[in-house]
PDB file of N, CA and C in Angstrom:
ATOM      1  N   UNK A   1      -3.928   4.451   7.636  1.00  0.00           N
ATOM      2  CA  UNK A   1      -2.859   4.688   6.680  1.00  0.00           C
ATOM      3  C   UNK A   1      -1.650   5.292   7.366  1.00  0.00           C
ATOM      4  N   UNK A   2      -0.755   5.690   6.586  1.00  0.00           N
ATOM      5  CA  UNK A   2       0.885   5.880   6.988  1.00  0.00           C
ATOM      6  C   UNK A   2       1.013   6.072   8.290  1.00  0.00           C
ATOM      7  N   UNK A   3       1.305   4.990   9.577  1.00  0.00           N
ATOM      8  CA  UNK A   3       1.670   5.266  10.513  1.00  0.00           C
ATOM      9  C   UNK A   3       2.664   5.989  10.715  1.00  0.00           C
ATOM     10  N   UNK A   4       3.376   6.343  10.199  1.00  0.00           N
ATOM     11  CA  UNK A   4       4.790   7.671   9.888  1.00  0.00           C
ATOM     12  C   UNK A   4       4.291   8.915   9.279  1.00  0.00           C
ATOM     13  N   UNK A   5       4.321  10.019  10.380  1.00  0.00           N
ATOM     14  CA  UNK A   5       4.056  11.311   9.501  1.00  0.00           C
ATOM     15  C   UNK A   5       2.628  11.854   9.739  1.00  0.00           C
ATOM     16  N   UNK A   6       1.698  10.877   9.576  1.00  0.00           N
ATOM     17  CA  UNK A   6       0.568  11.682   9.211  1.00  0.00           C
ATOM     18  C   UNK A   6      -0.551  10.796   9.708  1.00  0.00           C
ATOM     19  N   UNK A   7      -0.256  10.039  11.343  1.00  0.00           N
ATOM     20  CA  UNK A   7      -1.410   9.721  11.959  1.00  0.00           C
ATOM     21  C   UNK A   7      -2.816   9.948  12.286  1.00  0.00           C
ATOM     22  N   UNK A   8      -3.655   9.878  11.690  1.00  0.00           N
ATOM     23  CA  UNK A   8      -5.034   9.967  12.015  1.00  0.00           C
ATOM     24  C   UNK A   8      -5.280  11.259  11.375  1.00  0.00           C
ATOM     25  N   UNK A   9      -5.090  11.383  10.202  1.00  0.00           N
ATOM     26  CA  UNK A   9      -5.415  12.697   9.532  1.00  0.00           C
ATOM     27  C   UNK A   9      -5.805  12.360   8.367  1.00  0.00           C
ATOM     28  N   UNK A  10      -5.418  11.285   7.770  1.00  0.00           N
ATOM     29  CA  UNK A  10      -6.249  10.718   6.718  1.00  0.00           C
ATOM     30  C   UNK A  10      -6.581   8.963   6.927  1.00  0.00           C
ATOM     31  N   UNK A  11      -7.875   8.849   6.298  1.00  0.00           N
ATOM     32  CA  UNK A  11      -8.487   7.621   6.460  1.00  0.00           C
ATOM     33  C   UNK A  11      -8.558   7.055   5.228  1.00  0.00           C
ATOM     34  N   UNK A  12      -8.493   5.855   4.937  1.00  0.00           N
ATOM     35  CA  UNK A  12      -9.219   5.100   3.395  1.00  0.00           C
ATOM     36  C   UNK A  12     -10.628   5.697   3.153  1.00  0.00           C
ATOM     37  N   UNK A  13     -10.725   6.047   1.896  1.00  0.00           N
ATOM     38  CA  UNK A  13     -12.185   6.250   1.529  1.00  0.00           C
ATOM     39  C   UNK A  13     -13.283   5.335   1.609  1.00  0.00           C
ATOM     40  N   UNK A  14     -14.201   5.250   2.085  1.00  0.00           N
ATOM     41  CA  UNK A  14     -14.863   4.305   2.006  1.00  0.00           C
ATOM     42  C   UNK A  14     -15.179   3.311   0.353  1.00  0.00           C
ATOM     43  N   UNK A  15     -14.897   4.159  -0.602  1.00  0.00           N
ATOM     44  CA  UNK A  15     -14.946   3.518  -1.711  1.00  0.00           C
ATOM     45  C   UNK A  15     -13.643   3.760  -2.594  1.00  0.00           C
ATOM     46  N   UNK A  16     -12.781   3.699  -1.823  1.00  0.00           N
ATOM     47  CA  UNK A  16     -11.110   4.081  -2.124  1.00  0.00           C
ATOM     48  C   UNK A  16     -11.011   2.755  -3.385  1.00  0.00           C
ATOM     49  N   UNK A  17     -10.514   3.240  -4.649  1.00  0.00           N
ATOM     50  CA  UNK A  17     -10.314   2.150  -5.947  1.00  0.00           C
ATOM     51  C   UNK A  17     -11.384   2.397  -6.895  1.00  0.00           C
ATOM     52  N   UNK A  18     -12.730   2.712  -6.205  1.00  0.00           N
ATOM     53  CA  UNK A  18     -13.672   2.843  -7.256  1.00  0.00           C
ATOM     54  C   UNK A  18     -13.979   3.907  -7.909  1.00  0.00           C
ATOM     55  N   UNK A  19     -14.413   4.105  -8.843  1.00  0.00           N
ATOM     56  CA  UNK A  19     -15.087   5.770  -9.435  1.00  0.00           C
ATOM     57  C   UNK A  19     -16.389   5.466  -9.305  1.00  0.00           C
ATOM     58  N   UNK A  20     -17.162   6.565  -8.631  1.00  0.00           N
ATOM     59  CA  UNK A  20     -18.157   6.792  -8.242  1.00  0.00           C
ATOM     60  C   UNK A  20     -18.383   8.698  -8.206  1.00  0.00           C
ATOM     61  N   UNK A  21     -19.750   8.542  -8.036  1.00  0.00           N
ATOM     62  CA  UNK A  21     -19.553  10.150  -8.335  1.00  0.00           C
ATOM     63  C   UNK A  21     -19.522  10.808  -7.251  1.00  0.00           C
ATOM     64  N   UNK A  22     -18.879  11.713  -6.703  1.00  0.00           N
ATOM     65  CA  UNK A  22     -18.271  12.083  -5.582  1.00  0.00           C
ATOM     66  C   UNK A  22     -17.186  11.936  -5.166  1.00  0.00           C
ATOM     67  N   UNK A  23     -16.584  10.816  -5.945  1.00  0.00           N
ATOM     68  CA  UNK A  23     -15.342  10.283  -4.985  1.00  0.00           C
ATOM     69  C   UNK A  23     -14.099  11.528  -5.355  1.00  0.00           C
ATOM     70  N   UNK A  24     -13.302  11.156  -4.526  1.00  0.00           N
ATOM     71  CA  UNK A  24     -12.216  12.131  -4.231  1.00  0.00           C
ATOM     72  C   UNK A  24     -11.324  11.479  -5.360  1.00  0.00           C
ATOM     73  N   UNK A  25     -10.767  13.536  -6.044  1.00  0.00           N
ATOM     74  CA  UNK A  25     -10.362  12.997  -7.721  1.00  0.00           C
ATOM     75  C   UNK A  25      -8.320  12.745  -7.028  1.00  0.00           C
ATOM     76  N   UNK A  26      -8.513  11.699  -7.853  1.00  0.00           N
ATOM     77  CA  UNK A  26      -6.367  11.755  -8.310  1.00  0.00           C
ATOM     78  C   UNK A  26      -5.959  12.380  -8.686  1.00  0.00           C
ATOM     79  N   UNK A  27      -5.038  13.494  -8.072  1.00  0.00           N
ATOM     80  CA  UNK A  27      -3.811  14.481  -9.038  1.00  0.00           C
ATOM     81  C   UNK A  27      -3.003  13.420  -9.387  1.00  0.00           C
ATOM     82  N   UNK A  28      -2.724  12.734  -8.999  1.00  0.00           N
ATOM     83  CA  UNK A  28      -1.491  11.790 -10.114  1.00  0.00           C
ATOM     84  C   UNK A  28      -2.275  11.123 -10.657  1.00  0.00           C
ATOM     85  N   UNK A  29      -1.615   9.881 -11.910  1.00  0.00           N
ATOM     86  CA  UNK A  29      -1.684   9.110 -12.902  1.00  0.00           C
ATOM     87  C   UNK A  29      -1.116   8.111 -12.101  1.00  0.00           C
ATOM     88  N   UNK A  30      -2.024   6.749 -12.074  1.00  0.00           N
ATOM     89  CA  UNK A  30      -1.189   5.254 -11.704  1.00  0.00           C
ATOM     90  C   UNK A  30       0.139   5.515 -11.794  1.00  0.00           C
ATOM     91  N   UNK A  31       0.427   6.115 -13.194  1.00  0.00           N
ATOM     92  CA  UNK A  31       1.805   5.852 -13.797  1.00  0.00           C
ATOM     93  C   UNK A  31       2.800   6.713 -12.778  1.00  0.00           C
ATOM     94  N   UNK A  32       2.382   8.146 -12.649  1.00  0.00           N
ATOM     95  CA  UNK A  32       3.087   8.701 -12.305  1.00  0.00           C
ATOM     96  C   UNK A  32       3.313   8.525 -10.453  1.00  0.00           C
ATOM     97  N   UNK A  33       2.619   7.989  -9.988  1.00  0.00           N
ATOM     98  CA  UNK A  33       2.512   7.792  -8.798  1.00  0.00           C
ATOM     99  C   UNK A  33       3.645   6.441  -8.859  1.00  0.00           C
ATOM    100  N   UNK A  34       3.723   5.427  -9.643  1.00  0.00           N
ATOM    101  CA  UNK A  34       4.770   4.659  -9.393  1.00  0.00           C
ATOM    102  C   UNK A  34       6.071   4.994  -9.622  1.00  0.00           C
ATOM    103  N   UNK A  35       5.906   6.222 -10.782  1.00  0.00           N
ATOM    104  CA  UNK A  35       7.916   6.532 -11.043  1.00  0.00           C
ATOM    105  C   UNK A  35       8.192   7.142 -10.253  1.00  0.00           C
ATOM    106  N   UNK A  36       7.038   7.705  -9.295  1.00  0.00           N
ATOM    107  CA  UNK A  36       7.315   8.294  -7.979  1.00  0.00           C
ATOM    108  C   UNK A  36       8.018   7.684  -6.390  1.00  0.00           C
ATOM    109  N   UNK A  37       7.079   6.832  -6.711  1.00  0.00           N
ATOM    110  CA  UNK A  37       7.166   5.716  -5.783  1.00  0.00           C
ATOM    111  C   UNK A  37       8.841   5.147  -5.789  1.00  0.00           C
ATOM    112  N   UNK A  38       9.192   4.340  -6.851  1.00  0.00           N
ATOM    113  CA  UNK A  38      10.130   3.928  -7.101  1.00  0.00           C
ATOM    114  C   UNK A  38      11.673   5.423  -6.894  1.00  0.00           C
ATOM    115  N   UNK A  39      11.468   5.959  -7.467  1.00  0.00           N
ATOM    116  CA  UNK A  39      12.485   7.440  -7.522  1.00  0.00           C
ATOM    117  C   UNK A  39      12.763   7.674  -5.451  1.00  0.00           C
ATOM    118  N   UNK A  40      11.733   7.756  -5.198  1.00  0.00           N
ATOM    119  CA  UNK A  40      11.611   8.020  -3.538  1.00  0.00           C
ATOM    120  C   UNK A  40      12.493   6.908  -2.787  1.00  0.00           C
ATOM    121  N   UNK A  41      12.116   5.710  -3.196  1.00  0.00           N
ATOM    122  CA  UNK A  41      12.879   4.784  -2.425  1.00  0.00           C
ATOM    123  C   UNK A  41      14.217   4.297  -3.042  1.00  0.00           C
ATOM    124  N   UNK A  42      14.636   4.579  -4.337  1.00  0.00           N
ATOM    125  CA  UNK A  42      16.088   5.103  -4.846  1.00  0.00           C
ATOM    126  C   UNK A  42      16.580   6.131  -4.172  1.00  0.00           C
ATOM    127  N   UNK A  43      15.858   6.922  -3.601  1.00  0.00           N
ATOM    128  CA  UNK A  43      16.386   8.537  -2.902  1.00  0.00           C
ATOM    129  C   UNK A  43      16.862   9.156  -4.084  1.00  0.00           C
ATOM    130  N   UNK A  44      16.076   9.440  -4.733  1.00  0.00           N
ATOM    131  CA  UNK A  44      16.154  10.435  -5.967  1.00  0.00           C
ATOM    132  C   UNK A  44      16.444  11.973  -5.539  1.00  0.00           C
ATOM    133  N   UNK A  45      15.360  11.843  -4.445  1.00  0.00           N
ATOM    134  CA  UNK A  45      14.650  12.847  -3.997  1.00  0.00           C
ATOM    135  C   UNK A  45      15.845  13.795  -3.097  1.00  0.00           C
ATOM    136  N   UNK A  46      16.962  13.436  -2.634  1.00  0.00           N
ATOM    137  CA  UNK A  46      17.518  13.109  -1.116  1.00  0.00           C
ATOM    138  C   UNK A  46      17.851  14.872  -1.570  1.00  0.00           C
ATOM    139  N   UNK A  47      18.280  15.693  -2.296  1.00  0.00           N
ATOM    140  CA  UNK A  47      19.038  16.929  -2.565  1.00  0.00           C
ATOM    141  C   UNK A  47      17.286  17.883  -2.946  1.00  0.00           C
ATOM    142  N   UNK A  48      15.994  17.928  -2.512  1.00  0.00           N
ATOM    143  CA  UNK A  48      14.976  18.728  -2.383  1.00  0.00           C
ATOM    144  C   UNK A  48      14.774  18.942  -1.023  1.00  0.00           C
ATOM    145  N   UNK A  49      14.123  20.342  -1.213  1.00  0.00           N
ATOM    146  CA  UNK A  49      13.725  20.515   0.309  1.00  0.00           C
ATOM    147  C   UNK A  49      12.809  19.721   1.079  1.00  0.00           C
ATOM    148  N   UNK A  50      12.777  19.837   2.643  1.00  0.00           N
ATOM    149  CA  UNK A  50      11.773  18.777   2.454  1.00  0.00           C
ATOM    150  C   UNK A  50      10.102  19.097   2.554  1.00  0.00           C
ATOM    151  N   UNK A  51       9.903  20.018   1.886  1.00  0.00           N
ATOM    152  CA  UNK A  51       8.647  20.664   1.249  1.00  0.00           C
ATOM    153  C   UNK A  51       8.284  19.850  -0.451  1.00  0.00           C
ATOM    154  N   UNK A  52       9.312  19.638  -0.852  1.00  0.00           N
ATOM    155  CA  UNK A  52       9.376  19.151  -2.118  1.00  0.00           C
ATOM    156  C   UNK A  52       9.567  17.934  -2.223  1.00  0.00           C
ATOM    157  N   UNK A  53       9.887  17.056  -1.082  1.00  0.00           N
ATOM    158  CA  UNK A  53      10.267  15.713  -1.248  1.00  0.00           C
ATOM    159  C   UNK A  53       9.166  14.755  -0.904  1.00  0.00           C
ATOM    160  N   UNK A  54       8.710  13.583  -1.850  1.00  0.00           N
ATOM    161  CA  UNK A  54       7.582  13.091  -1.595  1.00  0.00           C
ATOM    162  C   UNK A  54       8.294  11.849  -0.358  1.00  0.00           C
ATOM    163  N   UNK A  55       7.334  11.607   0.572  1.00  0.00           N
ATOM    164  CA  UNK A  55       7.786  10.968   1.676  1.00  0.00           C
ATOM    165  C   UNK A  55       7.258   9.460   2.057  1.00  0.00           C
ATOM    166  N   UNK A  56       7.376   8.308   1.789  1.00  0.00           N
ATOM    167  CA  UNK A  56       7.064   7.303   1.870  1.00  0.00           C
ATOM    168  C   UNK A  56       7.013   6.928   3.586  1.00  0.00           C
ATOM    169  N   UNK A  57       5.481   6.678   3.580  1.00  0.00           N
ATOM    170  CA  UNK A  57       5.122   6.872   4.977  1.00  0.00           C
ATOM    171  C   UNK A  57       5.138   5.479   5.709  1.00  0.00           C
ATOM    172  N   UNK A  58       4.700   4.194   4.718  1.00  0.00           N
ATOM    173  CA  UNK A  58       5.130   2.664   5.101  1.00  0.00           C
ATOM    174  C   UNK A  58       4.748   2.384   3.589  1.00  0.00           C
ATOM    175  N   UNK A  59       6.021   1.204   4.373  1.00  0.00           N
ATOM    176  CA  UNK A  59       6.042   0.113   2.874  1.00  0.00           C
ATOM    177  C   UNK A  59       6.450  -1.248   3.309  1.00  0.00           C
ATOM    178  N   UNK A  60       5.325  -2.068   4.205  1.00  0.00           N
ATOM    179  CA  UNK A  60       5.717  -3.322   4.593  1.00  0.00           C
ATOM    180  C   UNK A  60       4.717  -4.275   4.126  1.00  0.00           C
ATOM    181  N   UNK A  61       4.546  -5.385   4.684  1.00  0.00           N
ATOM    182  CA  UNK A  61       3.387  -6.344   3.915  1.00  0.00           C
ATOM    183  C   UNK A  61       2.275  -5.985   4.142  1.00  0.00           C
ATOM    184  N   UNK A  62       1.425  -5.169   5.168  1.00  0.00           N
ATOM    185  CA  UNK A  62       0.020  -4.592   5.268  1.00  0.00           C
ATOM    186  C   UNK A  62      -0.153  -3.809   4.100  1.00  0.00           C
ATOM    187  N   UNK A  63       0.565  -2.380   4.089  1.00  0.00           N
ATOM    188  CA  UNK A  63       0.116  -1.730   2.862  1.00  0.00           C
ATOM    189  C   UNK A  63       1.292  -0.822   2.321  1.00  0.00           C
ATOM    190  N   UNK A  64       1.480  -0.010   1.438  1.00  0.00           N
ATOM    191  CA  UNK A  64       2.883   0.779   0.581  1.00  0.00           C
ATOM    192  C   UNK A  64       1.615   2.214   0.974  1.00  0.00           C
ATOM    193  N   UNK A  65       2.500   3.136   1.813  1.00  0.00           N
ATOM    194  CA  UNK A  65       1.644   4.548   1.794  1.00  0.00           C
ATOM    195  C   UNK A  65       2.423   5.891   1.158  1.00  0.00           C
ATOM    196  N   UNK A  66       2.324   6.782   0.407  1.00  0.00           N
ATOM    197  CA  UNK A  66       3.014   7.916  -0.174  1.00  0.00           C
ATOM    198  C   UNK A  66       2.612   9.271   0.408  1.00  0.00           C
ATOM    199  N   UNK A  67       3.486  10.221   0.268  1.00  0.00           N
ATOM    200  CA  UNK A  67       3.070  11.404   0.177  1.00  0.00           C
ATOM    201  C   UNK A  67       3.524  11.838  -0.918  1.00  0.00           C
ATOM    202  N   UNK A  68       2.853  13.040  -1.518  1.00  0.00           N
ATOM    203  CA  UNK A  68       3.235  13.967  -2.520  1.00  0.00           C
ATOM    204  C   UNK A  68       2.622  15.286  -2.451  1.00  0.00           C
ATOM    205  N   UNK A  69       4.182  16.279  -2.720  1.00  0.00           N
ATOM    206  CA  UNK A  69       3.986  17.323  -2.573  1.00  0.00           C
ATOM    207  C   UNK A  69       3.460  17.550  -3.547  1.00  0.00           C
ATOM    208  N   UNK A  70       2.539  19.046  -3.767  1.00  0.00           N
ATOM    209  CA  UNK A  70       2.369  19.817  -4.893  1.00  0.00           C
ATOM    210  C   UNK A  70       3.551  20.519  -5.498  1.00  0.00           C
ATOM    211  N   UNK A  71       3.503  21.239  -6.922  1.00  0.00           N
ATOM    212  CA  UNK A  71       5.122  21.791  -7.051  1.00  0.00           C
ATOM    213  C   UNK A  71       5.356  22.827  -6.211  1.00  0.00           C
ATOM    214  N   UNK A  72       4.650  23.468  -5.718  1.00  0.00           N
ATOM    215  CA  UNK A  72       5.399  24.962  -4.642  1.00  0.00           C
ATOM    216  C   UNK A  72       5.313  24.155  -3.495  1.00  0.00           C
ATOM    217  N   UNK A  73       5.122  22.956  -3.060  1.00  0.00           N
ATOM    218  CA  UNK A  73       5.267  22.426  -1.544  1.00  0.00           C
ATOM    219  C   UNK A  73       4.318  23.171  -0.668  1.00  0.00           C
ATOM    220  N   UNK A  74       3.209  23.419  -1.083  1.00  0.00           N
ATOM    221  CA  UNK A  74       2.292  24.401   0.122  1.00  0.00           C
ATOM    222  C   UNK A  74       1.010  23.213   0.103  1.00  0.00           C
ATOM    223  N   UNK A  75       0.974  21.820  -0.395  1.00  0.00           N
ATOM    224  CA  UNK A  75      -0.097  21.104   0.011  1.00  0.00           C
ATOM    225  C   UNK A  75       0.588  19.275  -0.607  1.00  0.00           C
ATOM    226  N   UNK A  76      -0.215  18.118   0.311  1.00  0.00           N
ATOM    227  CA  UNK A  76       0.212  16.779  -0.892  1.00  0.00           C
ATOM    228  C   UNK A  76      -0.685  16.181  -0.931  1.00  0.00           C
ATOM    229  N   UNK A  77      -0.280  15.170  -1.435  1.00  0.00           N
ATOM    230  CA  UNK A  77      -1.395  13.950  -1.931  1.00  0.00           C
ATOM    231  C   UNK A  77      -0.967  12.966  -1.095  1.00  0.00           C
ATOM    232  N   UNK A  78      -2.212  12.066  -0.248  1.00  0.00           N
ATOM    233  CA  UNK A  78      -1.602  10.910   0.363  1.00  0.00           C
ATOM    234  C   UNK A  78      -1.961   9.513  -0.221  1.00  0.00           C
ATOM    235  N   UNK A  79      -1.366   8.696  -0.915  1.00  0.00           N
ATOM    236  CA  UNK A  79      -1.729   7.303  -1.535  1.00  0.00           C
ATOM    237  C   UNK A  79      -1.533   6.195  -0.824  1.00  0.00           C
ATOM    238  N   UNK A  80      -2.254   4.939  -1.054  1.00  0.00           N
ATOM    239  CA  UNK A  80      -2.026   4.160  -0.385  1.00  0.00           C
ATOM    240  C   UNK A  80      -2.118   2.874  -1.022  1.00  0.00           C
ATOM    241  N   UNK A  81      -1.968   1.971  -1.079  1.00  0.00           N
ATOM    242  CA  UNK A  81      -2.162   0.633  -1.972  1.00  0.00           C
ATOM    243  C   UNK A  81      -1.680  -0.869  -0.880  1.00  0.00           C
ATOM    244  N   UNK A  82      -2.404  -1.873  -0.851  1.00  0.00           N
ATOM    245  CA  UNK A  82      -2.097  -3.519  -0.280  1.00  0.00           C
ATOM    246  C   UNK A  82      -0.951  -3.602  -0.467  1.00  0.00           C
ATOM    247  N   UNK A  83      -0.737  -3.573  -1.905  1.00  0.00           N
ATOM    248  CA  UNK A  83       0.885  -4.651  -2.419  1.00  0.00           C
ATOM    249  C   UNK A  83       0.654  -3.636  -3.830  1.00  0.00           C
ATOM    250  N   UNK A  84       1.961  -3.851  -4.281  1.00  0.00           N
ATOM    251  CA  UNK A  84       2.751  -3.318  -5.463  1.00  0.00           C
ATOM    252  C   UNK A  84       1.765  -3.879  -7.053  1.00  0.00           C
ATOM    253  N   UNK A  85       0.846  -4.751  -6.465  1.00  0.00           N
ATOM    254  CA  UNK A  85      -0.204  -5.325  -8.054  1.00  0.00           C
ATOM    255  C   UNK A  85      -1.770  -5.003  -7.556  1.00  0.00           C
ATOM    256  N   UNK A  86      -1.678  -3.765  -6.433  1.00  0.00           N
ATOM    257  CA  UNK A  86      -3.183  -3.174  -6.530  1.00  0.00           C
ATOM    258  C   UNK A  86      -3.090  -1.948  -7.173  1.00  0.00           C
ATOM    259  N   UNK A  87      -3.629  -0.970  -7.206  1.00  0.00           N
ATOM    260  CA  UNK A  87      -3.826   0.617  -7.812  1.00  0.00           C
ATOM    261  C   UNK A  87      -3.879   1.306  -6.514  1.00  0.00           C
ATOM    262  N   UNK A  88      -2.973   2.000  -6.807  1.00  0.00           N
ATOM    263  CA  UNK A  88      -3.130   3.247  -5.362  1.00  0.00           C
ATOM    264  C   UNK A  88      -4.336   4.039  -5.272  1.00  0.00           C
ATOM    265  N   UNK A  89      -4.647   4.648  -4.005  1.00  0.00           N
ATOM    266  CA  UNK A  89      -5.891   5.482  -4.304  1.00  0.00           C
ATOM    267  C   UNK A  89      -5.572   6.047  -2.816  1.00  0.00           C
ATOM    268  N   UNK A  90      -6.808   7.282  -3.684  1.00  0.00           N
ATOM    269  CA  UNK A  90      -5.896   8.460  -2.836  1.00  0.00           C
ATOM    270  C   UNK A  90      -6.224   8.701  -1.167  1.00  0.00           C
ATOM    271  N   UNK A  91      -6.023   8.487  -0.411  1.00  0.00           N
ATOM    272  CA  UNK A  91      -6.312   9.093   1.154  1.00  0.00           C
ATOM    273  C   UNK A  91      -7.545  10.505   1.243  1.00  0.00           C
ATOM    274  N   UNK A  92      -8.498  10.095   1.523  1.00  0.00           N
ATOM    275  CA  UNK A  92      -8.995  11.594   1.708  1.00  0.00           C
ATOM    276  C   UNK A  92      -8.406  12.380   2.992  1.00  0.00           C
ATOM    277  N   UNK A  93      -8.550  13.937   3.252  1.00  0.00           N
ATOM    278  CA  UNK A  93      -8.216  14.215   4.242  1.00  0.00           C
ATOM    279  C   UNK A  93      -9.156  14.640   5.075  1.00  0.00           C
ATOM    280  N   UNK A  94      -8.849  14.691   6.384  1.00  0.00           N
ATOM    281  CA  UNK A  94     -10.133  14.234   7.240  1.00  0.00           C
ATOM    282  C   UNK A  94      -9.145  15.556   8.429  1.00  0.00           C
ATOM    283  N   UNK A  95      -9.573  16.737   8.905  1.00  0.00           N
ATOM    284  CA  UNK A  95      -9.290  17.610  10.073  1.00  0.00           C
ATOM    285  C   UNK A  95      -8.181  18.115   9.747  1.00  0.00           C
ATOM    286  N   UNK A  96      -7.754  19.027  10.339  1.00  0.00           N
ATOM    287  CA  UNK A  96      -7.013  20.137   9.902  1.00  0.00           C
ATOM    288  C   UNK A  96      -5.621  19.962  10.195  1.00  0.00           C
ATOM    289  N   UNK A  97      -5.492  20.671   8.945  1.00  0.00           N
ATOM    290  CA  UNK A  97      -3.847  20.652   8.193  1.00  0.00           C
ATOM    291  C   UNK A  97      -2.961  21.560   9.343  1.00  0.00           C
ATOM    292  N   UNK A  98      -1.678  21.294   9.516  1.00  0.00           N
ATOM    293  CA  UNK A  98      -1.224  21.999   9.886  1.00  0.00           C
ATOM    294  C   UNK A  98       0.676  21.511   9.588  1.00  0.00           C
ATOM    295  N   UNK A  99       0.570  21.728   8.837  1.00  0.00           N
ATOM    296  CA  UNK A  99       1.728  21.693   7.638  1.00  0.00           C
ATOM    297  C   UNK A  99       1.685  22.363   6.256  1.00  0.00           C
TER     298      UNK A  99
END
C-alpha cells in the first residue's frame, strides 16, 4: 500500500473487505471515507495543519490509498481500495509508529 509516506508499515489484511471476527474495525463510514477522499483531492484540506490533513498516498490504476487523521492529529487511518467501484478497507498497522 501507499508507496508515498508510509512504506512498509502497513500491509493489506489478509481478509481486507470482509467481516470476520477479528478483523480490524473502520473508524470511517464508506460514505465518509469518500467525501473525504474527494475534498483531499479538491484540496479542501490545503489551509490545516499537516497533522490534520488527510493525505492521499496513491491514486493511479493499481490502487487509490488514504490517510486519515484522528481529530487532535495524534494518530490515522490508512485505506486502500483497486478502483473508485470497490469499498475501501482499512490497512492494518504492522511495527512501530513514529509519527
Amino acid at each position: 500500500c501507499c508507496r508515498t509516506g508510509f512504506p512498509l508499515r502497513y500491509k493489506p489484511a489478509a481478509n481486507a473487505g470482509v467481516s470476520t471476527q477479528g478483523a480490524t474495525t473502520m473508524k470511517h463510514t464508506q460514505e465518509e471515507i469518500n467525501e473525504i477522499w474527494e475534498n483531499a483531492k479538491a484540496k479542501k484540506y490545503a489551509e490545516a495543519s499537516a497533522q490534520h490533513q488527510p493525505v492521499i498516498c496513491s491514486d493511479d490504476d493499481a490502487e487509490q490509498c488514504i490517510s486519515i487523521p484522528n481529530s487532535e492529529g495524534t494518530d490515522r487511518e490508512i485505506y486502500s481500495r483497486k478502483n473508485k467501484d470497490e469499498e475501501w478497507s482499512v490497512i492494518p498497522y504492522v511495527g512501530d509508529r513514529d509519527f
